[in-house]
N, C-alpha and C. Protein backbone atom coordinates (compact mmCIF):
# COMPACT_ATOMS: atom_id res chain seq x y z
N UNK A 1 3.63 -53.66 -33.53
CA UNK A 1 3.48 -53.27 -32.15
C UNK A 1 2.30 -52.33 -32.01
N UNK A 2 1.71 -52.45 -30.97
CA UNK A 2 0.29 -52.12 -30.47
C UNK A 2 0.97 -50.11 -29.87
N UNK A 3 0.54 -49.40 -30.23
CA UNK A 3 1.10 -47.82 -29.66
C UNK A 3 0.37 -47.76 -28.53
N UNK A 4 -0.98 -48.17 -27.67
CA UNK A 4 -1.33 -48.27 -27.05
C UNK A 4 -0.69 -49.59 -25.75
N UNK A 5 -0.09 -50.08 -26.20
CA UNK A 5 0.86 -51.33 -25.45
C UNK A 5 2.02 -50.49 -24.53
N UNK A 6 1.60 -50.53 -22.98
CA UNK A 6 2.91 -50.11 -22.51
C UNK A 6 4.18 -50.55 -22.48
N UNK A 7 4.46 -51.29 -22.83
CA UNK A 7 5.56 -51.97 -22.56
C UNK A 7 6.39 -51.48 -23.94
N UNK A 8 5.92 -50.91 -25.24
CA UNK A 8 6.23 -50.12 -26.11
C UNK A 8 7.06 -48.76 -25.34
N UNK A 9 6.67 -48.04 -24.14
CA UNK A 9 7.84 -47.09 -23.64
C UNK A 9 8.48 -47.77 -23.69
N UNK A 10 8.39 -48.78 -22.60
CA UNK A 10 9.85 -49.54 -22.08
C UNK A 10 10.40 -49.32 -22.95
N UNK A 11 10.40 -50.38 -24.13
CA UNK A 11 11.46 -50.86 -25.06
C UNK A 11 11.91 -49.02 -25.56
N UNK A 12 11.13 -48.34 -25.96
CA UNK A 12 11.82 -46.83 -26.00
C UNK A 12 12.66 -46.38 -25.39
N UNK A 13 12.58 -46.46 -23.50
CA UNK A 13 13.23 -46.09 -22.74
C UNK A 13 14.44 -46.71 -22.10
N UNK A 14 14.71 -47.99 -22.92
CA UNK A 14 15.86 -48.97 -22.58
C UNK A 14 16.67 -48.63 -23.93
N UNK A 15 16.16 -48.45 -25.02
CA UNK A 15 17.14 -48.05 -26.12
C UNK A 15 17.67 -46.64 -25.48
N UNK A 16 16.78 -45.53 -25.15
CA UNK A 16 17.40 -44.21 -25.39
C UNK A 16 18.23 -44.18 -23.96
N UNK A 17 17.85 -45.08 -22.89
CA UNK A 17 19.20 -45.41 -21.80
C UNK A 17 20.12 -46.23 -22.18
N UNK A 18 19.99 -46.81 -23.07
CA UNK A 18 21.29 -47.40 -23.57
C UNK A 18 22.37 -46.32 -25.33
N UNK A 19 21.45 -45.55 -25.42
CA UNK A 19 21.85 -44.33 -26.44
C UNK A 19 22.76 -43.46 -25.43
N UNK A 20 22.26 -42.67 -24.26
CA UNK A 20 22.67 -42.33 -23.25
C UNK A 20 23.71 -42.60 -22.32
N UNK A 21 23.47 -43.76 -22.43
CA UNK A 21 25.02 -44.78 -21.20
C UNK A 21 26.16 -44.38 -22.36
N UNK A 22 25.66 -45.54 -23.20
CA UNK A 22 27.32 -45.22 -24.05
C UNK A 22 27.53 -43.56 -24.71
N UNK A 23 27.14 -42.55 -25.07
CA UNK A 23 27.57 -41.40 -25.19
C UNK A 23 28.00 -40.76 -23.90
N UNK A 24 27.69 -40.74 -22.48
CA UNK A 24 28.71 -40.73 -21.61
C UNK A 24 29.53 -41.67 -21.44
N UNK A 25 29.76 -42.96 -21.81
CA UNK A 25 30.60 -43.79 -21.78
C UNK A 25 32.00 -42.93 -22.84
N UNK A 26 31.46 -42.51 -23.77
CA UNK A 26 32.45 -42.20 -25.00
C UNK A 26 33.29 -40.88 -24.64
N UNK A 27 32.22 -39.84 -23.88
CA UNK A 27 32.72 -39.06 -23.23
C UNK A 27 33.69 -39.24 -21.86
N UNK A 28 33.46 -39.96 -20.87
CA UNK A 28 34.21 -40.56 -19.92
C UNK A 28 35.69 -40.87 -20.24
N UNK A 29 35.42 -41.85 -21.57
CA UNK A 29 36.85 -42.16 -22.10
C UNK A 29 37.84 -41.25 -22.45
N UNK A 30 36.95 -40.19 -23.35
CA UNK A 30 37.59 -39.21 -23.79
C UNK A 30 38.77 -38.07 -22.60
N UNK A 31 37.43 -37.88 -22.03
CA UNK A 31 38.43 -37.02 -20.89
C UNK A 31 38.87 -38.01 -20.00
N UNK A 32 39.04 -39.13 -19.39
CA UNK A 32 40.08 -39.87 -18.99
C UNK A 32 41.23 -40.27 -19.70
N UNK A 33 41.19 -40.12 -20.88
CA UNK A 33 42.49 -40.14 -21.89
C UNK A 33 42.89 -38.94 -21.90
N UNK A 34 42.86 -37.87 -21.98
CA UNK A 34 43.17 -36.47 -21.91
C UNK A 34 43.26 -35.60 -20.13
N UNK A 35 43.28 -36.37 -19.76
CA UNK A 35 43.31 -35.85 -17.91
C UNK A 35 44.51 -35.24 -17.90
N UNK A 36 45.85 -36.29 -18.18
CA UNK A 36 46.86 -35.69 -17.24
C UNK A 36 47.25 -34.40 -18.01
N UNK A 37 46.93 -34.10 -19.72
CA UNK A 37 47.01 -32.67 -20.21
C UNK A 37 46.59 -32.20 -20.14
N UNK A 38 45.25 -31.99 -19.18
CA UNK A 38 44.45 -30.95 -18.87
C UNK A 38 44.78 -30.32 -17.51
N UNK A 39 45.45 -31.12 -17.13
CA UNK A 39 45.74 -30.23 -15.17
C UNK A 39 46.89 -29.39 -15.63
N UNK A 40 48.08 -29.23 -16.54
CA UNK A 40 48.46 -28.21 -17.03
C UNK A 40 49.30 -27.31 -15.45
N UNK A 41 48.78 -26.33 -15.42
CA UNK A 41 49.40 -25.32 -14.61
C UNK A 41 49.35 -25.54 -12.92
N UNK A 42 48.48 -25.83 -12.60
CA UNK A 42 47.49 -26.46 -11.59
C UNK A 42 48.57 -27.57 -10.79
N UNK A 43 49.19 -28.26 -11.46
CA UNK A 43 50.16 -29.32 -10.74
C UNK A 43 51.06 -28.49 -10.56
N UNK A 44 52.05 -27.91 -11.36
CA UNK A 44 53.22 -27.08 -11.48
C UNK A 44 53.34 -26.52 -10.39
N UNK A 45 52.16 -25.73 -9.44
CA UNK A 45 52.22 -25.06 -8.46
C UNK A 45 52.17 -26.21 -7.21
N UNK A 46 51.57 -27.26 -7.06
CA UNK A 46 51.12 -28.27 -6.24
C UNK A 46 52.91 -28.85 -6.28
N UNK A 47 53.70 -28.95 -7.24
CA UNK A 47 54.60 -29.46 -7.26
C UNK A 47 55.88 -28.94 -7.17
N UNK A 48 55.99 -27.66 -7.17
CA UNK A 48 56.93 -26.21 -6.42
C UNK A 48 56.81 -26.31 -4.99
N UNK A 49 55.95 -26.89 -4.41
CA UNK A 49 55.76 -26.25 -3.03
C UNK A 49 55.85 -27.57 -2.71
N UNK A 50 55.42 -28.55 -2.65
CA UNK A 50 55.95 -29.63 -1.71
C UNK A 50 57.54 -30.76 -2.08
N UNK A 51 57.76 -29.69 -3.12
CA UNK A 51 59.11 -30.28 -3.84
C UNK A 51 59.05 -31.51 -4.29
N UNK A 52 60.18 -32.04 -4.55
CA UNK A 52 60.76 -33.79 -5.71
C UNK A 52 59.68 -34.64 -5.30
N UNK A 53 59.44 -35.20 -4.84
CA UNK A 53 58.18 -36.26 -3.89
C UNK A 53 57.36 -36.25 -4.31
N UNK A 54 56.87 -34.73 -4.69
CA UNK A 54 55.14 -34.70 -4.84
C UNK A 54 55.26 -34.71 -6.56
N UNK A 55 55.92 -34.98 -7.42
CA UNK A 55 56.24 -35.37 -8.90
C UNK A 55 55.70 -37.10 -8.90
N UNK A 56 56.10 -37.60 -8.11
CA UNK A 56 56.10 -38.64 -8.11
C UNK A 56 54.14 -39.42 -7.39
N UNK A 57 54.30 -38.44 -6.17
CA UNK A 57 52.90 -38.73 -6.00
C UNK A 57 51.81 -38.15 -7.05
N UNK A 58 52.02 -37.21 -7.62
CA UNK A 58 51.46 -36.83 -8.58
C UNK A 58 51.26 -37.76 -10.30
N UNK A 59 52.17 -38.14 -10.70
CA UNK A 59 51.90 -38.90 -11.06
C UNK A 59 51.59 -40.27 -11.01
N UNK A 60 51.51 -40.47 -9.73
CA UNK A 60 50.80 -41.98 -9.21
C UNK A 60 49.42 -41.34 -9.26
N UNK A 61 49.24 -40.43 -8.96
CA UNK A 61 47.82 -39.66 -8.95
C UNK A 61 46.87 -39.74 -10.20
N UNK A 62 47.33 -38.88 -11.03
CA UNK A 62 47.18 -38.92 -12.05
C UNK A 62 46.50 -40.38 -13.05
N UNK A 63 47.77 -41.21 -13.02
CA UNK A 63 47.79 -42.14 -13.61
C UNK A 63 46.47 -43.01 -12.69
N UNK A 64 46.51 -43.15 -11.43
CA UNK A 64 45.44 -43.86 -11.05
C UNK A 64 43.74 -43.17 -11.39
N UNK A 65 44.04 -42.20 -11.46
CA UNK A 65 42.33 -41.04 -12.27
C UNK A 65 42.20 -41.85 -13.30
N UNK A 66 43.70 -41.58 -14.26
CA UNK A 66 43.34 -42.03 -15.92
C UNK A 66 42.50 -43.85 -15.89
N UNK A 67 43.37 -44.56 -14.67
CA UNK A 67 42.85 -45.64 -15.03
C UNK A 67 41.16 -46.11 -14.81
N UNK A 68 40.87 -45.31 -13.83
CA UNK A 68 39.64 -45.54 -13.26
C UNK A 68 38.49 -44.86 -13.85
N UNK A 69 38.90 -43.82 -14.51
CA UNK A 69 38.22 -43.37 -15.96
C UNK A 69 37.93 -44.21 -17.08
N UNK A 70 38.70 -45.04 -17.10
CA UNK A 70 38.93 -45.81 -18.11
C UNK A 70 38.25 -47.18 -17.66
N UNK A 71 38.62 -47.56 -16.34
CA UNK A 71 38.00 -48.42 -16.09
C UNK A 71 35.87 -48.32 -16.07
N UNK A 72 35.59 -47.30 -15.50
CA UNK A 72 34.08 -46.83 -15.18
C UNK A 72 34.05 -46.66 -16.78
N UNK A 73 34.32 -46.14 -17.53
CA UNK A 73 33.71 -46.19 -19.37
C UNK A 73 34.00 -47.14 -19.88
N UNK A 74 34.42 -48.54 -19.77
CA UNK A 74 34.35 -49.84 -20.06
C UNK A 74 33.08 -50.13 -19.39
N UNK A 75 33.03 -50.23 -17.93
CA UNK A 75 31.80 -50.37 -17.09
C UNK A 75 30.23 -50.01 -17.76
N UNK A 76 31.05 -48.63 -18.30
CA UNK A 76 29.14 -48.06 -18.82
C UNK A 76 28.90 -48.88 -20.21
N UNK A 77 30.30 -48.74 -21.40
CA UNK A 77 29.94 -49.65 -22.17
C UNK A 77 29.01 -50.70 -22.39
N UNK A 78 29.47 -51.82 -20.87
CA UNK A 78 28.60 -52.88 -20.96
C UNK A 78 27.25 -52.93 -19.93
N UNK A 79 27.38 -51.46 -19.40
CA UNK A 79 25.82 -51.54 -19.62
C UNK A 79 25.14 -50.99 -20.42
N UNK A 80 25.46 -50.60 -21.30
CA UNK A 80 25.22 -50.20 -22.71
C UNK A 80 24.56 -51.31 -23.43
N UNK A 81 25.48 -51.78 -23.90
CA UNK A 81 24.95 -52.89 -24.49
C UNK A 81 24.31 -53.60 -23.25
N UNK A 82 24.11 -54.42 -22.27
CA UNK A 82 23.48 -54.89 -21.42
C UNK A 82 21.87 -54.28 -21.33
N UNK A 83 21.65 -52.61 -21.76
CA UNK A 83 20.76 -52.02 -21.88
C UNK A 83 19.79 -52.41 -23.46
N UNK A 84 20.62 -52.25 -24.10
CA UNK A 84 20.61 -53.02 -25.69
C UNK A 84 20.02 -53.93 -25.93
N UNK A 85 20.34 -54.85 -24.99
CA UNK A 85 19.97 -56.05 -25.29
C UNK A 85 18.75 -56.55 -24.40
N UNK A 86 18.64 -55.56 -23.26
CA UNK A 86 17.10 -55.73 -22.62
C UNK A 86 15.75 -55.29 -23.37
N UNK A 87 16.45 -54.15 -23.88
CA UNK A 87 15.70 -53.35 -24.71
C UNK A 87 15.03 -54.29 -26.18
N UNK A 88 16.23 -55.03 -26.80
CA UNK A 88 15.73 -55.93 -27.86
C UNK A 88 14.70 -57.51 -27.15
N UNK A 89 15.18 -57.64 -26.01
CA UNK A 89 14.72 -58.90 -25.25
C UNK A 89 13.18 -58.68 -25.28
N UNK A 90 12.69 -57.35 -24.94
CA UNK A 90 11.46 -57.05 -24.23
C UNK A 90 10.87 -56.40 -25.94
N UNK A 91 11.10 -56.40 -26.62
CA UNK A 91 10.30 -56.08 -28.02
C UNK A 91 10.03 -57.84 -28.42
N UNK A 92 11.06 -58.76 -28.09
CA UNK A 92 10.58 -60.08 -28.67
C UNK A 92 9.84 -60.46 -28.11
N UNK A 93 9.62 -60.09 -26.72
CA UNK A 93 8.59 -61.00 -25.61
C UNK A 93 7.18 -60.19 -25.86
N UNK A 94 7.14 -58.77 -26.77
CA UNK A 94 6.30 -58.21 -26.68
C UNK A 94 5.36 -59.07 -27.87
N UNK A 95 6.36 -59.13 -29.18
CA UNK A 95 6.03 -59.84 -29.98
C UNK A 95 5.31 -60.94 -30.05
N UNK A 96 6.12 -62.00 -29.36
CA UNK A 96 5.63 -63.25 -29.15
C UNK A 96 4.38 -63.16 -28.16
N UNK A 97 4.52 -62.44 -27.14
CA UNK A 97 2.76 -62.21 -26.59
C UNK A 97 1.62 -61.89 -27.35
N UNK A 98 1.99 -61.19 -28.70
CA UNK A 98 0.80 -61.10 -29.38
C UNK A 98 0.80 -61.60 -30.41
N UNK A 99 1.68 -62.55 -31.34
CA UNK A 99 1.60 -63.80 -31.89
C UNK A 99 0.98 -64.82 -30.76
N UNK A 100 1.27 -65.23 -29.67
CA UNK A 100 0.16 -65.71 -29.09
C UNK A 100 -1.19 -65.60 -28.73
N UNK A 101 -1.27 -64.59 -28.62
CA UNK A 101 -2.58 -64.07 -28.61
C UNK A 101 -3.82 -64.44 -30.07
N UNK A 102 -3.12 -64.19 -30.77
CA UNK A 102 -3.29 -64.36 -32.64
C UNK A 102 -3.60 -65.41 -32.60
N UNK A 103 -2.81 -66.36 -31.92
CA UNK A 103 -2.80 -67.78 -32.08
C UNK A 103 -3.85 -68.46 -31.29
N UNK A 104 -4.53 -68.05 -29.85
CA UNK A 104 -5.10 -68.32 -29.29
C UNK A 104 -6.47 -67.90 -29.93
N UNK A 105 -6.77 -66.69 -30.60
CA UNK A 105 -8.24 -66.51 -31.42
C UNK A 105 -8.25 -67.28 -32.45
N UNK A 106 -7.44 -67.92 -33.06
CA UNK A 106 -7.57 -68.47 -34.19
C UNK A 106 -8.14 -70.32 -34.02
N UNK A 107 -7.11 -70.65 -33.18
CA UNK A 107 -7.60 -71.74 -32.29
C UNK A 107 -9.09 -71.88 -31.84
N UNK A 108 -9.77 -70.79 -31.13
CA UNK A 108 -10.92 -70.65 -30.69
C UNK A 108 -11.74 -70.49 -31.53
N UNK A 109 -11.78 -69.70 -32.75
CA UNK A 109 -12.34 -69.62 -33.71
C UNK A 109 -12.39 -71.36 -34.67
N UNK A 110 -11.46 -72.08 -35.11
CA UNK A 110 -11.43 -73.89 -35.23
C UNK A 110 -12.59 -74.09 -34.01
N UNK A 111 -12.04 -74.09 -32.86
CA UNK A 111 -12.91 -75.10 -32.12
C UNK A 111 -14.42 -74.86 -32.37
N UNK A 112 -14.54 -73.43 -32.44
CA UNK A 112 -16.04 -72.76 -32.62
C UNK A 112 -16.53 -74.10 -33.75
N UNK A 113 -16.10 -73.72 -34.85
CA UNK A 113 -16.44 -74.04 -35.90
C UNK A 113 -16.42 -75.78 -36.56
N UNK A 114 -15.90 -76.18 -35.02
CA UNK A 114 -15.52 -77.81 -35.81
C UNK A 114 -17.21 -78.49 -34.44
């Protein structure tokens, strides 16, 4: 690869956004698996004061956070990899543009010469 070739960021900047997606992806998961033990004290009081009912909305609560946490860090996952794989797409096309290129002086250079 040419260091002077822009398209060399790109492919930089699609790996380290796809380095990026999935380490908040991993994080996302993490604290969406750990949610409902982290509200701790915080409900206890929410759930004294509007009495029996709000146990129940509360954990419909809850449980719908955890899922949608869970759901959005699957989401980033695959643009993770989706990032991954743009990122590898655009190093082959970079490639093959200058194997063509190679190929086109070499050609020209035959015709010169025949």
């Amino acid at each position: 690869m040419n260091a002077k070739s822009p398209s060399t960021f790109s492919i930089h900047a699609l790996y380290t956004l796809a380095g990026v997606t999935l380490f908040g992806a991993i994080l996302l998961l993490i604290s969406a698996l750990g949610f409902q033990s982290s509200l701790g004290m915080s409900l206890n009081v929410f759930t004294a004061a509007l009495g029996p009912i709000s146990e129940v909305f509360v954990g419909m609560l809850t449980n719908a956070i955890q899922w949608l946490g869970i759901l959005f860090a699957g989401m980033m996952f695959v643009v993770a990899v989706l990032l991954c794989i743009a990122g590898r797409m655009t190093r082959r096309t970079q490639e093959m543009s200058q194997r063509l290129v190679s190929l086109e002086t070499k050609l020209a250079e035959l015709e010169k010469s025949s």
